[in-house]
C-alpha atoms as a PDB file:
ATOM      1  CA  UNK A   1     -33.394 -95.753  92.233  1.00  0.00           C
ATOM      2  CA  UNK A   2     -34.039 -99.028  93.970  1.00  0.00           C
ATOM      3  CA  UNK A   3     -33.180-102.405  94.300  1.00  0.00           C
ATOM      4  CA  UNK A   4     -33.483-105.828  95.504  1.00  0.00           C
ATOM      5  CA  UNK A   5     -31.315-107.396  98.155  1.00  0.00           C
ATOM      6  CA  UNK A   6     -30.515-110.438  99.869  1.00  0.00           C
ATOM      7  CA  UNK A   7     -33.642-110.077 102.406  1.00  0.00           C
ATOM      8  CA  UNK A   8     -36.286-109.240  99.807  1.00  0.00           C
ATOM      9  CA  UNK A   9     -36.783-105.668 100.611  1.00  0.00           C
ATOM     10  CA  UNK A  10     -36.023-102.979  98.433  1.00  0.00           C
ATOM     11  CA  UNK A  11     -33.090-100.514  99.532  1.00  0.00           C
ATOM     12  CA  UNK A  12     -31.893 -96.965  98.168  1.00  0.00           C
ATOM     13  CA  UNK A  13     -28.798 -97.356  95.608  1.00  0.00           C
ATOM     14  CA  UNK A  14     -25.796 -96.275  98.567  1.00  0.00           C
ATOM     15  CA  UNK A  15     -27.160 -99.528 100.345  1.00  0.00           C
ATOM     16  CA  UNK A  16     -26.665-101.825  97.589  1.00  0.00           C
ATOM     17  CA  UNK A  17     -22.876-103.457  96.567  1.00  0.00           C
ATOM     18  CA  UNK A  18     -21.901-100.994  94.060  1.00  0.00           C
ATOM     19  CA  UNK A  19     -18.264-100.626  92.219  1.00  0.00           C
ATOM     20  CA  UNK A  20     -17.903 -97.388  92.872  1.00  0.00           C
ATOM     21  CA  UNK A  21     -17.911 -97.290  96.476  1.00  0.00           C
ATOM     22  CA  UNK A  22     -15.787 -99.048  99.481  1.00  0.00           C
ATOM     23  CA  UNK A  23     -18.693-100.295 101.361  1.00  0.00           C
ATOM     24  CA  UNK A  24     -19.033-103.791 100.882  1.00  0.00           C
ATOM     25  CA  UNK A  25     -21.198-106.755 103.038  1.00  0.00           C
ATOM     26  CA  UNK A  26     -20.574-109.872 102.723  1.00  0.00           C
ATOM     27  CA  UNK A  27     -22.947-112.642 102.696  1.00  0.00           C
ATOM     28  CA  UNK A  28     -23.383-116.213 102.547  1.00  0.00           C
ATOM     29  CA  UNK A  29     -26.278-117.830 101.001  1.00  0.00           C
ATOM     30  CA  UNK A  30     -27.345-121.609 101.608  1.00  0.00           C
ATOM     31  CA  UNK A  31     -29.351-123.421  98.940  1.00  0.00           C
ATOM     32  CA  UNK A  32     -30.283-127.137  99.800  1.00  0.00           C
ATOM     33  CA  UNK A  33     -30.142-128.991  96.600  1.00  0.00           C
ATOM     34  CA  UNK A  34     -31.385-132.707  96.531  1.00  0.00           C
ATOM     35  CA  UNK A  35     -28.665-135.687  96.245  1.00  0.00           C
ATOM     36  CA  UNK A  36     -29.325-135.938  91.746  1.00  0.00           C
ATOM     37  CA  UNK A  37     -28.471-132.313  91.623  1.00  0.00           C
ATOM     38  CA  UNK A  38     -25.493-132.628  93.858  1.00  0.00           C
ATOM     39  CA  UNK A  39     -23.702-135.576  91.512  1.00  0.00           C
ATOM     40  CA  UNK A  40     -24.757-133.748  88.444  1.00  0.00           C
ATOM     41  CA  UNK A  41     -22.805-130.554  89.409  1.00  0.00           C
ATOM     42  CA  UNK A  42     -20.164-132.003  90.446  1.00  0.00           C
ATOM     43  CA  UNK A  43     -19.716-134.589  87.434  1.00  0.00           C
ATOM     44  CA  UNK A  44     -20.304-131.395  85.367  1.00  0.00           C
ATOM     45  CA  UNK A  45     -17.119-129.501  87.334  1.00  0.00           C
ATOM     46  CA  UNK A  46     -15.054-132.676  86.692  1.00  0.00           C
ATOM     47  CA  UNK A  47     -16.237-133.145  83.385  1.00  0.00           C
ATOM     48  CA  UNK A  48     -15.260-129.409  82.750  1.00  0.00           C
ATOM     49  CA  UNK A  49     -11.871-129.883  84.092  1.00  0.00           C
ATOM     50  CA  UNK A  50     -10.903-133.539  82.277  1.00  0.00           C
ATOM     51  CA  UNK A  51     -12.327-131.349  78.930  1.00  0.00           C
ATOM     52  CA  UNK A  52      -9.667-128.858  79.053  1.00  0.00           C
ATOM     53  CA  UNK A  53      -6.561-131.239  80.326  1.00  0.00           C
ATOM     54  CA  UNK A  54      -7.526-133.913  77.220  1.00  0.00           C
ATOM     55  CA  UNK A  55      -9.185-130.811  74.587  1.00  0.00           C
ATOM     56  CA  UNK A  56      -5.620-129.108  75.161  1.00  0.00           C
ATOM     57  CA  UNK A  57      -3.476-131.917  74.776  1.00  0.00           C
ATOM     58  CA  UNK A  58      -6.062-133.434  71.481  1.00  0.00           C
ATOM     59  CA  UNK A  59      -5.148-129.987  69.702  1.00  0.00           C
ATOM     60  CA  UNK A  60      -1.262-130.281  70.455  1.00  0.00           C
ATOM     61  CA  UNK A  61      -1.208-134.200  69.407  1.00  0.00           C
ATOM     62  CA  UNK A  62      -3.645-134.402  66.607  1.00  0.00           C
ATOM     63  CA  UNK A  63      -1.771-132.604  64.091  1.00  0.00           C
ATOM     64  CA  UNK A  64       1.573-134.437  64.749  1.00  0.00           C
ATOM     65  CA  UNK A  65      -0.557-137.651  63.916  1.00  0.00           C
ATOM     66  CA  UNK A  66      -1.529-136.000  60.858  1.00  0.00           C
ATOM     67  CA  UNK A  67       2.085-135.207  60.461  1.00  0.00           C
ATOM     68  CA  UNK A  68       3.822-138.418  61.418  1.00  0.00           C
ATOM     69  CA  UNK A  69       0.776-140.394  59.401  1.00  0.00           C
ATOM     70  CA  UNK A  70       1.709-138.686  55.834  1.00  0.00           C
ATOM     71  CA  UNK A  71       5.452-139.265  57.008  1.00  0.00           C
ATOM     72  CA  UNK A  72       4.765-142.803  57.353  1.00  0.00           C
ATOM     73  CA  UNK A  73       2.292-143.666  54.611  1.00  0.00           C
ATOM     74  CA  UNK A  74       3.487-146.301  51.899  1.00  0.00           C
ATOM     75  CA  UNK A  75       5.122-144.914  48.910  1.00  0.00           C
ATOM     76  CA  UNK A  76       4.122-147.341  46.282  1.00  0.00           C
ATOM     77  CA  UNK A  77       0.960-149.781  46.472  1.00  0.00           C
ATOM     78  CA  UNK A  78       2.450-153.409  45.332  1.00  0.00           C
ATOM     79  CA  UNK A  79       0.275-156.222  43.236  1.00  0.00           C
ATOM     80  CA  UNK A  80      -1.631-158.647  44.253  1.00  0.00           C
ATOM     81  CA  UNK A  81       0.827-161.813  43.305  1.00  0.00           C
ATOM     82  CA  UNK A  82       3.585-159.807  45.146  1.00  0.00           C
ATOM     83  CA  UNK A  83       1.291-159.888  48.687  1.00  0.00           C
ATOM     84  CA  UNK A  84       0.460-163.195  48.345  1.00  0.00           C
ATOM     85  CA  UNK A  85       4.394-163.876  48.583  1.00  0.00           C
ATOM     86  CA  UNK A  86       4.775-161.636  51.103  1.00  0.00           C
ATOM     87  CA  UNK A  87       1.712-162.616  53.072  1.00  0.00           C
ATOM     88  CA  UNK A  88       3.121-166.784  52.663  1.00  0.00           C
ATOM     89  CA  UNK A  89       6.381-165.206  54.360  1.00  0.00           C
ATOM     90  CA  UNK A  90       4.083-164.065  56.957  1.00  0.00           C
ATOM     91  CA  UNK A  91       2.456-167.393  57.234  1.00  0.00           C
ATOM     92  CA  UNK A  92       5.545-169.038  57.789  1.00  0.00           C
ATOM     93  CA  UNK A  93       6.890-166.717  60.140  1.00  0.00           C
ATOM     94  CA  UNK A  94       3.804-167.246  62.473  1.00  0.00           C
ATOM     95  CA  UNK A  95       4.036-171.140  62.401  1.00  0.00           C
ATOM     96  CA  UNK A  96       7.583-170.857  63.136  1.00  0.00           C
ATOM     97  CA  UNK A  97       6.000-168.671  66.396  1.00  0.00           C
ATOM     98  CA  UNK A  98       3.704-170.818  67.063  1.00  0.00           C
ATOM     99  CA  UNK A  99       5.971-174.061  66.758  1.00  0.00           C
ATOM    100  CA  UNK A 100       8.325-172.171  69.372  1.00  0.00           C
ATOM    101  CA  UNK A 101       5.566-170.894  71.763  1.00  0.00           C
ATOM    102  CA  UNK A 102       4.790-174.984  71.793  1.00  0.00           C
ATOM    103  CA  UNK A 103       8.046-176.185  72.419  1.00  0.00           C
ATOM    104  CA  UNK A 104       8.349-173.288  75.349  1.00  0.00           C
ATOM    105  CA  UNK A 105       5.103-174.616  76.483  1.00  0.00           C
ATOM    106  CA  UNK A 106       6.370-177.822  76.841  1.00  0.00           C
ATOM    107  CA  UNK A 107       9.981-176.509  78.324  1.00  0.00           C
ATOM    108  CA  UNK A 108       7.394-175.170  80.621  1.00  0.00           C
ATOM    109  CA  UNK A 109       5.865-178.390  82.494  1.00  0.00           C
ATOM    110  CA  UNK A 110       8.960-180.494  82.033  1.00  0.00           C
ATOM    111  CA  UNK A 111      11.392-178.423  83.746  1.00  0.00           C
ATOM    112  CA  UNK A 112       9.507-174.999  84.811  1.00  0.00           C
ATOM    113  CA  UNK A 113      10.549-171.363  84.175  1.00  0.00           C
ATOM    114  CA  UNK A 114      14.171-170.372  84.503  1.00  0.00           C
ATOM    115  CA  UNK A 115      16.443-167.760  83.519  1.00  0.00           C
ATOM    116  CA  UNK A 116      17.025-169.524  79.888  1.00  0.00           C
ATOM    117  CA  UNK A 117      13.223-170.156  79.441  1.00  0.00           C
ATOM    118  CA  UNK A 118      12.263-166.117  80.067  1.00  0.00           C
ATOM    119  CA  UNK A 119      14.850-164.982  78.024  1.00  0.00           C
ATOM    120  CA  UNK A 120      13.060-166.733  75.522  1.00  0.00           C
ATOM    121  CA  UNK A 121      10.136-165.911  75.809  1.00  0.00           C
ATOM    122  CA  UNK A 122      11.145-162.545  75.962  1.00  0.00           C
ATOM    123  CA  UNK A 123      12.803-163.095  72.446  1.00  0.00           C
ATOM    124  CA  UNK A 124       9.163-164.989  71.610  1.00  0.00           C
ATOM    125  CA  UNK A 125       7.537-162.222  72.409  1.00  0.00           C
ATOM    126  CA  UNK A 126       9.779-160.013  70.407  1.00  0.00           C
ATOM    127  CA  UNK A 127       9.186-162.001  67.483  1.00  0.00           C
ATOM    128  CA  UNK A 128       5.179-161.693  67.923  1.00  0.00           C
ATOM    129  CA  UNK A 129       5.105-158.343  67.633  1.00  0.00           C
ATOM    130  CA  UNK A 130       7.655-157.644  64.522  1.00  0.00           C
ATOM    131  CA  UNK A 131       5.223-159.936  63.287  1.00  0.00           C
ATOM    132  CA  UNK A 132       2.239-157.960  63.948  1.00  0.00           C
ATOM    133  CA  UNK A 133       4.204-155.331  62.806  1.00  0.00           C
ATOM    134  CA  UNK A 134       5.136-156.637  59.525  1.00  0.00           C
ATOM    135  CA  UNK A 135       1.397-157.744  58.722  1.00  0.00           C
ATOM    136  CA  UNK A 136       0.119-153.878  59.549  1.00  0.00           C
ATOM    137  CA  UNK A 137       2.340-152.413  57.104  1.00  0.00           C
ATOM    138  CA  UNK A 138       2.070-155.065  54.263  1.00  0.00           C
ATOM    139  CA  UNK A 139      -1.891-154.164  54.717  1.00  0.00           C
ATOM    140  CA  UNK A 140      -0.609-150.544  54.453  1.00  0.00           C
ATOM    141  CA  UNK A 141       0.946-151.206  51.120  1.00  0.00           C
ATOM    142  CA  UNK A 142      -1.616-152.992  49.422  1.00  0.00           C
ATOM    143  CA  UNK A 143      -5.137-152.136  50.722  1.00  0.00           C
ATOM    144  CA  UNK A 144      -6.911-153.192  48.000  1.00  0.00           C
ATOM    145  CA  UNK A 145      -7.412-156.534  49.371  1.00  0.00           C
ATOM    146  CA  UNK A 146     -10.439-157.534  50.793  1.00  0.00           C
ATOM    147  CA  UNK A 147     -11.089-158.473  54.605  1.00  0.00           C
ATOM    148  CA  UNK A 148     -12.120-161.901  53.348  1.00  0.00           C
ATOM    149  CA  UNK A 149      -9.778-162.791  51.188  1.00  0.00           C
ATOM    150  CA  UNK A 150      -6.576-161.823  53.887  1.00  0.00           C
ATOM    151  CA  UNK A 151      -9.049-163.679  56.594  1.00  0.00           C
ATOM    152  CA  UNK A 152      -9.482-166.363  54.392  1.00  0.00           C
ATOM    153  CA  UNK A 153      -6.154-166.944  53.739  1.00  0.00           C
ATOM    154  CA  UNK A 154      -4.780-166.691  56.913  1.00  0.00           C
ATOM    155  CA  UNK A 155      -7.214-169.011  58.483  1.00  0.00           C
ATOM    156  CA  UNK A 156      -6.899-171.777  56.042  1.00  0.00           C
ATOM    157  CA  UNK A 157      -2.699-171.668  55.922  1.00  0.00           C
ATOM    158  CA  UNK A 158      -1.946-170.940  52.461  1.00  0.00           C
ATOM    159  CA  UNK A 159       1.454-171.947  53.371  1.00  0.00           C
ATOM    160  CA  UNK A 160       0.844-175.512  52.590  1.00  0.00           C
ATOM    161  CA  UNK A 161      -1.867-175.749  50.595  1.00  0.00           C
ATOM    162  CA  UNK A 162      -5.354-173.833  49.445  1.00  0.00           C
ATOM    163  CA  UNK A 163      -8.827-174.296  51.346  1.00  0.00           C
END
């Protein structure tokens, strides 16, 4: 039986790389590839390797999202009145914010940033985020509302009075 090697010409089977024997030739091959090729293989290696590391870890984290989502989901939905009242508290809590991030401002170019002013801004900051907090998981408990109506009234400060 015959074969093809590296040269093109055909050969008996003991010439050729088998498993079965101890002979073996080594041999290095060249290919020149233009520059497009080149980038595409080697994206395609990287691609490969950033596909298992992020496919691997995706399959370990996505079910304790699942898990730690039904953990956290509201319990009980509440009515509408009961998030308007909870959304004014919001309100009032963000002009409160805002009324401080103004008075730091102007702590600011009066007599510039010391120890007392970034601790509170720190404690500012603090307070911006429980708020964001607290707004994410009042939408959580009553997502009926629409977009408009929570934009609306956020936007036109139903603290004080209606649009």
């Amino acid at each position: 039986m015959t074969g093809f090697n590296t040269t093109g010409s055909t050969a008996s089977r003991d010439q050729l790389c088998t498993a079965f024997g101890t002979k073996f030739v080594g041999q290095t091959w060249t290919v020149r590839v233009s520059f497009p090729v080149y980038v595409m293989a080697i994206q395609s290696v990287m691609g490969w390797i950033l596909f298992l590391v992020f496919a691997g870890w995706g399959m370990f984290a996505a079910p304790l999202d699942w898990i730690f989502q039904y953990a956290g989901r509201p319990k009980a939905v509440i009515t509408k009145s009961e998030y308007i009242d909870r959304a004014r508290g919001l309100a009032m809590r963000a002009k409160e914010i805002k009324a401080t991030a103004d008075l730091l401002k102007k702590q600011d170019r009066e007599a510039g940033r010391n120890r007392h002013w970034r601790s509170q801004f720190r404690a500012l900051q603090r307070q911006l985020l429980q708020l964001e907090d607290d707004e994410v998981a009042l939408d959580s408990v009553f997502p009926q509302v629409s977009l408009w109506f929570t934009t609306v009234m956020f936007a036109c400060d139903w603290v004080s009075a209606p649009c």
